[in-house]
N, C-alpha and C. Protein backbone atom coordinates (compact mmCIF):
# COMPACT_ATOMS: atom_id res chain seq x y z
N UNK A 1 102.53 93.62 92.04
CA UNK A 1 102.99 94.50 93.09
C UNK A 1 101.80 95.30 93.61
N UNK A 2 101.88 95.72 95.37
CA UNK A 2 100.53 96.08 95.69
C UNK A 2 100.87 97.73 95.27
N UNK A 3 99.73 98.45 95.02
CA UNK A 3 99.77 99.76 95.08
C UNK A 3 99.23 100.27 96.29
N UNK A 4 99.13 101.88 96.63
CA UNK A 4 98.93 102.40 97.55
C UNK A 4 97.69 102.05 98.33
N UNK A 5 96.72 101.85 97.22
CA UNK A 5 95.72 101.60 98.05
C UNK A 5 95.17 100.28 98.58
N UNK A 6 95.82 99.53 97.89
CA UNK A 6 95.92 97.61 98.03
C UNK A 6 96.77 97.84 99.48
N UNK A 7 97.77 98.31 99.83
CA UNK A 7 98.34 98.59 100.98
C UNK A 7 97.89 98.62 102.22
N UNK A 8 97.37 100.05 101.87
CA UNK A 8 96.26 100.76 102.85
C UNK A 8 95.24 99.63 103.84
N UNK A 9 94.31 98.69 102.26
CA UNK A 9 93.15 98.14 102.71
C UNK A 9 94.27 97.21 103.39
N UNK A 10 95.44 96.06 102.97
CA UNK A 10 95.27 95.18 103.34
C UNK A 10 96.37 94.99 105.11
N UNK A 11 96.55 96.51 105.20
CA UNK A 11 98.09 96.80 106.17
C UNK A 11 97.23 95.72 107.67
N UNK A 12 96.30 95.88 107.80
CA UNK A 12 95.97 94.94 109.08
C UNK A 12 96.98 93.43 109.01
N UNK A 13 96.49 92.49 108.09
CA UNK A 13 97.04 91.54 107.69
C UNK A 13 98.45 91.50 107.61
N UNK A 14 99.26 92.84 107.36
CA UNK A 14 100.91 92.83 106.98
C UNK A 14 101.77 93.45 108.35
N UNK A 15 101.27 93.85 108.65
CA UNK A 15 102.05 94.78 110.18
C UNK A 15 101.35 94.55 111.35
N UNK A 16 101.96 94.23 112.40
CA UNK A 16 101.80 93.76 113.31
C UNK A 16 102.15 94.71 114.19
N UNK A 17 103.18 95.56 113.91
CA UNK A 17 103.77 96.94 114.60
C UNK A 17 104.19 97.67 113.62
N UNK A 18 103.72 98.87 114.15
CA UNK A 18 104.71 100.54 113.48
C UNK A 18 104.07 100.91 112.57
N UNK A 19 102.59 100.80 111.79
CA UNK A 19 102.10 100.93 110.81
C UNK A 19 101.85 102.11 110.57
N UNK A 20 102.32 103.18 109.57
CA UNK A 20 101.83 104.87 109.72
C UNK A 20 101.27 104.49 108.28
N UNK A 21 100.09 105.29 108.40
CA UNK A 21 99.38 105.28 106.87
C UNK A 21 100.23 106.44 106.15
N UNK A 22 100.69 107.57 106.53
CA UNK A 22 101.35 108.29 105.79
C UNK A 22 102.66 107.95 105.52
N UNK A 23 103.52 106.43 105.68
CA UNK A 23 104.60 106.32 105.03
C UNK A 23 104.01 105.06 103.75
N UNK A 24 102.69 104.83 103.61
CA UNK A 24 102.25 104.66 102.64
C UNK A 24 102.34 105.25 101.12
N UNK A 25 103.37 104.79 100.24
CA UNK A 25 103.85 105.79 99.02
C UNK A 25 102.90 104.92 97.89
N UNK A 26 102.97 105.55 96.74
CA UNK A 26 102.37 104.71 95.38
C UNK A 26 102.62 103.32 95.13
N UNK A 27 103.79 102.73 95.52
CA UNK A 27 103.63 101.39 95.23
C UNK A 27 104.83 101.02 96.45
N UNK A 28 105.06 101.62 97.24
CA UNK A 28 105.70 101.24 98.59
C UNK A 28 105.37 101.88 99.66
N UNK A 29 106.23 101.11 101.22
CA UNK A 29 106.15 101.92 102.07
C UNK A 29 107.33 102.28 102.89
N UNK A 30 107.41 103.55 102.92
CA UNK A 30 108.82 104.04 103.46
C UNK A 30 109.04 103.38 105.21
N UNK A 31 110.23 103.20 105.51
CA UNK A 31 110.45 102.49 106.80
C UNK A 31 111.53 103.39 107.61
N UNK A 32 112.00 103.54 108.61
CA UNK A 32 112.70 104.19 109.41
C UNK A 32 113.64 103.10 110.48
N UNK A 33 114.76 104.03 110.99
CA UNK A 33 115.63 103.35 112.12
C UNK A 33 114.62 103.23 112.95
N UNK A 34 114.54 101.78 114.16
CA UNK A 34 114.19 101.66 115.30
C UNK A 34 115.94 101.87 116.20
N UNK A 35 116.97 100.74 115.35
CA UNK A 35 118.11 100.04 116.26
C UNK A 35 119.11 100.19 115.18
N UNK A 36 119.84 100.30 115.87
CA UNK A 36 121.68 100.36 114.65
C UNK A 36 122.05 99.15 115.73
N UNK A 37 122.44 98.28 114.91
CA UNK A 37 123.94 97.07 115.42
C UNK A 37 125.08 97.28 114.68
N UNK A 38 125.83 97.63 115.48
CA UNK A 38 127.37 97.54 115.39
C UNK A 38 128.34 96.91 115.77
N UNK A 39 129.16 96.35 115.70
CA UNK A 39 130.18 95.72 115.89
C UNK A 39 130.88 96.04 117.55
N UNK A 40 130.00 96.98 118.33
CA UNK A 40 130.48 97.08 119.72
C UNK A 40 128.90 96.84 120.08
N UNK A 41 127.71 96.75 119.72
CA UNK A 41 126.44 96.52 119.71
C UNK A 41 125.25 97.40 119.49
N UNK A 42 124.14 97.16 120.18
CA UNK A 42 123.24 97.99 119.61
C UNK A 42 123.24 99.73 120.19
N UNK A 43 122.90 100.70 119.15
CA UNK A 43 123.14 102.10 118.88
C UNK A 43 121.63 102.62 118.75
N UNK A 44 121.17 103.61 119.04
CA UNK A 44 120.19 104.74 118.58
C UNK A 44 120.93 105.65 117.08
N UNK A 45 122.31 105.95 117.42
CA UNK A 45 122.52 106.67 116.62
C UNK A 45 124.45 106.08 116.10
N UNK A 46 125.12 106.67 115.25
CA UNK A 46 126.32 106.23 114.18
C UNK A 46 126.71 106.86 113.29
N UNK A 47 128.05 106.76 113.32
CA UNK A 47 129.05 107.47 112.54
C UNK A 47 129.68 106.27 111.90
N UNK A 48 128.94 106.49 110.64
CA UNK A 48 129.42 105.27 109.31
C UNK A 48 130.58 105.62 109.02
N UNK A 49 131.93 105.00 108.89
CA UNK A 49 132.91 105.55 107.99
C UNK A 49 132.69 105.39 106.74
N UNK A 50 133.36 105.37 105.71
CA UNK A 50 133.61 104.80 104.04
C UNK A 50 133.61 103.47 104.72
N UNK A 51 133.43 102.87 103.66
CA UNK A 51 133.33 100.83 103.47
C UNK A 51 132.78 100.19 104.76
N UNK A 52 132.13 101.00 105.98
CA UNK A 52 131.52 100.18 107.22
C UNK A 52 130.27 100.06 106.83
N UNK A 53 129.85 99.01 107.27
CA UNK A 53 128.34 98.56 106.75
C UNK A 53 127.72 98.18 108.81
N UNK A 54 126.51 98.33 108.98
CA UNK A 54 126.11 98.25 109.98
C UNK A 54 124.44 97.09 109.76
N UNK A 55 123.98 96.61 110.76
CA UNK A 55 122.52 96.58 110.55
C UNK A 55 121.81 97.04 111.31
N UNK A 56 120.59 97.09 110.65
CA UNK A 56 119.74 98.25 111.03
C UNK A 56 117.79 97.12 111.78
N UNK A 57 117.66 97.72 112.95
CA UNK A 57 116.36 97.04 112.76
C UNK A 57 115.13 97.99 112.52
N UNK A 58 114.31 98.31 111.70
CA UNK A 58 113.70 99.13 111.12
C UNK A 58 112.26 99.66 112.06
N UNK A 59 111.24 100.04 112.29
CA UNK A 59 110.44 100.68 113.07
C UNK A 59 109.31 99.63 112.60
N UNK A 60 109.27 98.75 111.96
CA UNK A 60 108.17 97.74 111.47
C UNK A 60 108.19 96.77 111.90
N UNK A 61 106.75 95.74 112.26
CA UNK A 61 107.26 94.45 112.26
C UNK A 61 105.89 93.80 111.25
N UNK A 62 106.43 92.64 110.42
CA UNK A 62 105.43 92.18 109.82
C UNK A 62 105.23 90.68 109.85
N UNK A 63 104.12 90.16 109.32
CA UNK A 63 103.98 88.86 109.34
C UNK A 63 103.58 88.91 107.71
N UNK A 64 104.30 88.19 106.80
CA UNK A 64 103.76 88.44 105.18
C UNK A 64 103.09 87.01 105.18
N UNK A 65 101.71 87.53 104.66
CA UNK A 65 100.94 87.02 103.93
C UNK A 65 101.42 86.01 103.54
N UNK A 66 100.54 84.33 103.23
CA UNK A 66 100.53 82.82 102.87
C UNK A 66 101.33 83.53 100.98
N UNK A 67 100.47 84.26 100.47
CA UNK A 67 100.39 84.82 99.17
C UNK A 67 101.09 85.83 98.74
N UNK A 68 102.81 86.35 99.74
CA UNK A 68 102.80 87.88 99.35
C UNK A 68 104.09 87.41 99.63
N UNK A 69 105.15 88.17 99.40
CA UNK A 69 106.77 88.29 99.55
C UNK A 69 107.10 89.90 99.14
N UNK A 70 107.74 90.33 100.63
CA UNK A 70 108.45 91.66 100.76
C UNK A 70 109.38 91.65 100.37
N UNK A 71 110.00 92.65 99.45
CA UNK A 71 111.03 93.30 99.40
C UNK A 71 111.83 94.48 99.91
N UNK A 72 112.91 94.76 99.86
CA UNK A 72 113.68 95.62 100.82
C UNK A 72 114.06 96.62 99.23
N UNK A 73 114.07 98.06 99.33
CA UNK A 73 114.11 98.89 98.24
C UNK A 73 115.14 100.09 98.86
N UNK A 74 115.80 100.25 97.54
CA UNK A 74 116.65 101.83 98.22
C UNK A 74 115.75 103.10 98.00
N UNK A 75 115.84 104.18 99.26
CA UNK A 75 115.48 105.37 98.67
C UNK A 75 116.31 106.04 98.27
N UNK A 76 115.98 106.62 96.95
CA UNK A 76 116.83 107.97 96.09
C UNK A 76 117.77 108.71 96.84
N UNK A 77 117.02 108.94 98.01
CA UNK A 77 118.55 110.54 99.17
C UNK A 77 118.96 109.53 99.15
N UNK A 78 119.05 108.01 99.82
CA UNK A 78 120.28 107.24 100.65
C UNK A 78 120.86 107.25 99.59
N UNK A 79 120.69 106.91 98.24
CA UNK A 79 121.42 106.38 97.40
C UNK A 79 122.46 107.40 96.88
N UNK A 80 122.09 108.32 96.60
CA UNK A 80 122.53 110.01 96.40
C UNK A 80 123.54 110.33 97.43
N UNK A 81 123.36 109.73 98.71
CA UNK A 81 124.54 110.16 99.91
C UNK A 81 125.41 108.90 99.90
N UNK A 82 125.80 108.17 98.87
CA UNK A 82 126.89 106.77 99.10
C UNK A 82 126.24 105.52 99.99
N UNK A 83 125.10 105.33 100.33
CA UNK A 83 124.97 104.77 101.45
C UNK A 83 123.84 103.51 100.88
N UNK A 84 124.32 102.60 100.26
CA UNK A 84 123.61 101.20 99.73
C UNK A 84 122.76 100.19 101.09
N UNK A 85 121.48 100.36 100.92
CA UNK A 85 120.93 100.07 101.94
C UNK A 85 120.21 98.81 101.10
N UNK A 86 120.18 97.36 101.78
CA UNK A 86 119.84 96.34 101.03
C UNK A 86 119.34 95.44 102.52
N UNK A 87 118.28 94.35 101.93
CA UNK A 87 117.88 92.89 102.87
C UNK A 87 116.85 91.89 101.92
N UNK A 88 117.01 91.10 102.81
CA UNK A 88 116.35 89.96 101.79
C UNK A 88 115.01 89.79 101.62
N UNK A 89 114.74 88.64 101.01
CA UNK A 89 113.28 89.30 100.73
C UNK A 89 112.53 88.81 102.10
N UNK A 90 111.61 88.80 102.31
CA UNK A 90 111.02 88.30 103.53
C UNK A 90 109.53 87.41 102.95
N UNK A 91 109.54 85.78 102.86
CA UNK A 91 109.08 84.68 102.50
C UNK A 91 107.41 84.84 102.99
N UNK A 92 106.61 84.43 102.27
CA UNK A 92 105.18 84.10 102.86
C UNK A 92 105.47 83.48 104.37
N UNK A 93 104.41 83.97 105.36
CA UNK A 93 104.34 83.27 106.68
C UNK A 93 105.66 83.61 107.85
N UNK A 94 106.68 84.60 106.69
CA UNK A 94 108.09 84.79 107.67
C UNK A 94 107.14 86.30 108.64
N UNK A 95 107.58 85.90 110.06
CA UNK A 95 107.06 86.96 111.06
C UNK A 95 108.43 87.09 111.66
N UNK A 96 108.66 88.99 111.55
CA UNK A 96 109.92 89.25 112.18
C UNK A 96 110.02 90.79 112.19
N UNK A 97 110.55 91.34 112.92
CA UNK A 97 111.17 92.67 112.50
C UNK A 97 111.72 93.21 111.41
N UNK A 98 111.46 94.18 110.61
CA UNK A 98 112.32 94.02 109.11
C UNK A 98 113.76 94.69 109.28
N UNK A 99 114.59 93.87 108.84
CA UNK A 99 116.26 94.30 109.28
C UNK A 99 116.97 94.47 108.18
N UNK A 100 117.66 95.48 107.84
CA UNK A 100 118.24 95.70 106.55
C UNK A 100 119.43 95.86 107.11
N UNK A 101 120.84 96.15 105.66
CA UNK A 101 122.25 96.32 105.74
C UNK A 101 122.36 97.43 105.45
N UNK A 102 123.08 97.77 106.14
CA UNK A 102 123.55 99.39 105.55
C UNK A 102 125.06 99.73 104.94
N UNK A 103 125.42 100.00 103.88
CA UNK A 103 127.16 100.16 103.36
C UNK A 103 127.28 101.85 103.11
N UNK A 104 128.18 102.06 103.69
CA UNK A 104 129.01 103.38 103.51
C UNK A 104 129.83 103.12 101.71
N UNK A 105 129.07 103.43 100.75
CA UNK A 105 129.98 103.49 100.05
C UNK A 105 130.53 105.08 99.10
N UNK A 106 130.55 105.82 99.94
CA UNK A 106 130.71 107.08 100.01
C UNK A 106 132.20 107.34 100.54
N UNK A 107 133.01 108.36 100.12
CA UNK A 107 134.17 109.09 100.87
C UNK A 107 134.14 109.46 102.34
N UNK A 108 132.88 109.82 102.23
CA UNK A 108 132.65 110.42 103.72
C UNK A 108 132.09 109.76 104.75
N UNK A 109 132.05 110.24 105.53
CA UNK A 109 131.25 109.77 107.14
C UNK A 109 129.85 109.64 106.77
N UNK A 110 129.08 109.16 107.01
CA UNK A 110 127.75 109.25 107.12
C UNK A 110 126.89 108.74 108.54
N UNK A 111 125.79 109.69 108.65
CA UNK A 111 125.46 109.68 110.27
C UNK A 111 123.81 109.17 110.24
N UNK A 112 123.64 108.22 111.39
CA UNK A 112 122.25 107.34 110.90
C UNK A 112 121.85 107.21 112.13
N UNK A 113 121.10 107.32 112.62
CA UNK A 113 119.92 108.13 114.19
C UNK A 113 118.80 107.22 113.87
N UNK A 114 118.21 106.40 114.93
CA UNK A 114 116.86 106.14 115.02
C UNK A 114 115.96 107.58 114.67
N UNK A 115 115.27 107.09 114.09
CA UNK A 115 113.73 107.58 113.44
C UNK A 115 114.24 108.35 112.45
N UNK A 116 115.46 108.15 111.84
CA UNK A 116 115.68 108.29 110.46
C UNK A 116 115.15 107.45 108.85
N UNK A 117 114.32 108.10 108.08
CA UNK A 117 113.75 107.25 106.90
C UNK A 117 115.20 106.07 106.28
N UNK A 118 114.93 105.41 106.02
CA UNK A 118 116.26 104.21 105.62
C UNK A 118 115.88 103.46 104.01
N UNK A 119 114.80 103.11 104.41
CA UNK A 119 114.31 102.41 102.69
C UNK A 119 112.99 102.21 102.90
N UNK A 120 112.58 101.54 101.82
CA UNK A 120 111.29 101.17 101.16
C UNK A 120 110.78 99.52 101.24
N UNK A 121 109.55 99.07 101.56
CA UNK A 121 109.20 98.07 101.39
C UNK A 121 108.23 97.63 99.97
N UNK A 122 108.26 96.58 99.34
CA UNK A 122 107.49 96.22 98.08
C UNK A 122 107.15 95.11 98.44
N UNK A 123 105.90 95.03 98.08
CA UNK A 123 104.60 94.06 98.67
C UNK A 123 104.19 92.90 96.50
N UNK A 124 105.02 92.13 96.93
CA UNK A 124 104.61 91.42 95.68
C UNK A 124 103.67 90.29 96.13
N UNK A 125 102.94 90.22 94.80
CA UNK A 125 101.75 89.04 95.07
C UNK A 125 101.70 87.49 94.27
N UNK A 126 101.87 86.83 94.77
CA UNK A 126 102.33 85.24 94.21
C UNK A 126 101.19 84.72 93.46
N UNK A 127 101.30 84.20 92.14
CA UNK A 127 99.83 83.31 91.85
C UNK A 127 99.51 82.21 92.36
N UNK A 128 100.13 81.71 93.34
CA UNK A 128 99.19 81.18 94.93
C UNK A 128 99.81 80.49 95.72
N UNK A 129 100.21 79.80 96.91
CA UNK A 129 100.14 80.13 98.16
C UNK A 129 101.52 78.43 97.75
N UNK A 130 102.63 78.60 98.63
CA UNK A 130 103.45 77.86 98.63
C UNK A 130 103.08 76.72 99.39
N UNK A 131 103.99 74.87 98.89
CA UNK A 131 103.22 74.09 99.41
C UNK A 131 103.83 74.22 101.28
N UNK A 132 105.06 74.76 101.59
CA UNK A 132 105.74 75.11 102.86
C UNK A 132 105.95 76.35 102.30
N UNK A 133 105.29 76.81 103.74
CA UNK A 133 105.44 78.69 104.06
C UNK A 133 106.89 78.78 105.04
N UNK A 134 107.03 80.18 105.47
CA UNK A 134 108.45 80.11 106.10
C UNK A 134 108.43 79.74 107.35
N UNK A 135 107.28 80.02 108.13
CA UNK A 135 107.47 79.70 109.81
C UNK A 135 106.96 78.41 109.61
N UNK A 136 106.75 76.99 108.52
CA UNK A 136 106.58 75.48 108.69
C UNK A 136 107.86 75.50 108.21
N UNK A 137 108.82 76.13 107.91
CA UNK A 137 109.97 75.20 107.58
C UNK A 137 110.89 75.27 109.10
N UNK A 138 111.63 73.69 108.85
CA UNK A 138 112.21 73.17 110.35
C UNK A 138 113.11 74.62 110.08
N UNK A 139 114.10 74.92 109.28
CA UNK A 139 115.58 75.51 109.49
C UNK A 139 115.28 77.15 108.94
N UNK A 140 113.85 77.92 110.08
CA UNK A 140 113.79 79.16 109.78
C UNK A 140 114.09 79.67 110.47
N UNK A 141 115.50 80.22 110.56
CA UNK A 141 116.57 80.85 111.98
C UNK A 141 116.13 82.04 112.05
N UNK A 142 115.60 82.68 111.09
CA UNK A 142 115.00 84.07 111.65
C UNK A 142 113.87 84.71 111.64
N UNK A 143 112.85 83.42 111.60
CA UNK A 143 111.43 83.73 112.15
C UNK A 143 111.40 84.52 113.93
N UNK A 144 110.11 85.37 113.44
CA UNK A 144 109.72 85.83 115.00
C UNK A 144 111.15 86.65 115.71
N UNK A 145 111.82 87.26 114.98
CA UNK A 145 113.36 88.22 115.25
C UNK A 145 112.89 89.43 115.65
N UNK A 146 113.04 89.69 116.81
CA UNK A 146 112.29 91.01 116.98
C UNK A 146 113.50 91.46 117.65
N UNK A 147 114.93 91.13 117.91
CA UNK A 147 115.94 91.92 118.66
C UNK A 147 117.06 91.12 117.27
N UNK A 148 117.77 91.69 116.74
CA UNK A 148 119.36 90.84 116.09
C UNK A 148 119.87 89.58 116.62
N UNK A 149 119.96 89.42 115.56
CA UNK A 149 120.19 87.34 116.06
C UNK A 149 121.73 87.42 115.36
N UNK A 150 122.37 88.05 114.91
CA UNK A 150 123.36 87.83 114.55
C UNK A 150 123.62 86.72 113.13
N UNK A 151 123.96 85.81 113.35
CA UNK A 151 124.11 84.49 112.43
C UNK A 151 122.88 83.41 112.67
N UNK A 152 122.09 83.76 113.52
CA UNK A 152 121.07 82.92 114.09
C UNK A 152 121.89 81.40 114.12
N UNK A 153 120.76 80.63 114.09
CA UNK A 153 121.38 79.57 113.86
C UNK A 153 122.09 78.90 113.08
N UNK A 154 122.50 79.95 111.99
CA UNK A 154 123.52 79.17 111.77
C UNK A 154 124.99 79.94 112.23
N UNK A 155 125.10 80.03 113.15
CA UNK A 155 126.38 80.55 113.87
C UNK A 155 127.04 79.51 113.63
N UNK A 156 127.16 77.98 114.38
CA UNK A 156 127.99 76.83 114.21
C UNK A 156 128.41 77.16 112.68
N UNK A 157 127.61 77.13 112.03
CA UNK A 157 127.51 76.47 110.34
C UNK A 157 128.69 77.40 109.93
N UNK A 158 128.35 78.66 110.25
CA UNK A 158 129.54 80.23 109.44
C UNK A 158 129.76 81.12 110.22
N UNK A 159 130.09 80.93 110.95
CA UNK A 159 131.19 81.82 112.10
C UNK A 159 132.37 81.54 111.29
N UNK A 160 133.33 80.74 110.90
CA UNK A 160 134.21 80.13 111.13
C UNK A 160 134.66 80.98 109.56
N UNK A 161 133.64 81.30 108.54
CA UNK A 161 133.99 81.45 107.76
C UNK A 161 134.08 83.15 107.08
């Protein structure tokens, strides 16, 4: 896992947009709302009920490293206010906006505004370089996502389900 300053040196290579050296933490980096999608569409700002989950497109965009795989991390307040913030990992060579889920699992309302902090990114390092990265594979529906794709391509596949 990279630390703060493995970060720092190598952020040229990892971000492509939104890079603040001060959301640079000890062994992550904190990320913020750009976009809320909702179920009537995209939002600046939202009123979570209990059990609504929304997605979120975050203020970053990255291209990970032949050698590196991101992770999506909760921060402590979200977690503390009911609000389970989760996404997948993001593959060597995957270039995209980073987009996480957001769940109300709280009693209450909870309220979520662009340029609000949301979670954490973790920068792991592979002992070496896959024989297919993510933007050579044919069926990578959410390479290069810089607006919500919804089901991407596979809409046909699971809409239905």
């Amino acid at each position: 896992m990279l630390v703060d300053k493995q970060i720092k040196e190598l952020h040229q290579s990892i971000f492509l947009e939104g890079y603040k050296q001060q959301n640079v933490k000890s062994v992550s980096y904190d990320v913020a709302i750009r976009s809320i999608y909702t179920a009537s569409g995209e939002k600046e700002k939202t009123e979570l009920n209990p059990g609504e989950f929304v997605m979120i497109a975050t203020d970053v965009k990255v291209r990970v490293p032949d050698n590196m795989v991101i992770s999506i991390g909760q921060r402590k307040s979200r977690i503390r206010m009911g609000l389970l913030v989760d996404g997948p990992k993001y593959f060597p060579g995957h270039e995209t906006v980073v987009f996480i889920r957001a769940v109300n699992l709280s009693q209450d309302m909870i309220t979520l505004k662009k340029g609000d902090g949301i979670a954490q990114l973790f920068f792991d390092l592979l002992p070496e370089v896959p024989d297919v990265t993510y933007n050579n594979q044919p069926d990578n529906a959410f390479n290069m996502e810089s607006n919500f794709r919804g089901l991407g391509n596979y809409q046909n596949k699971l809409s239905g389900e």
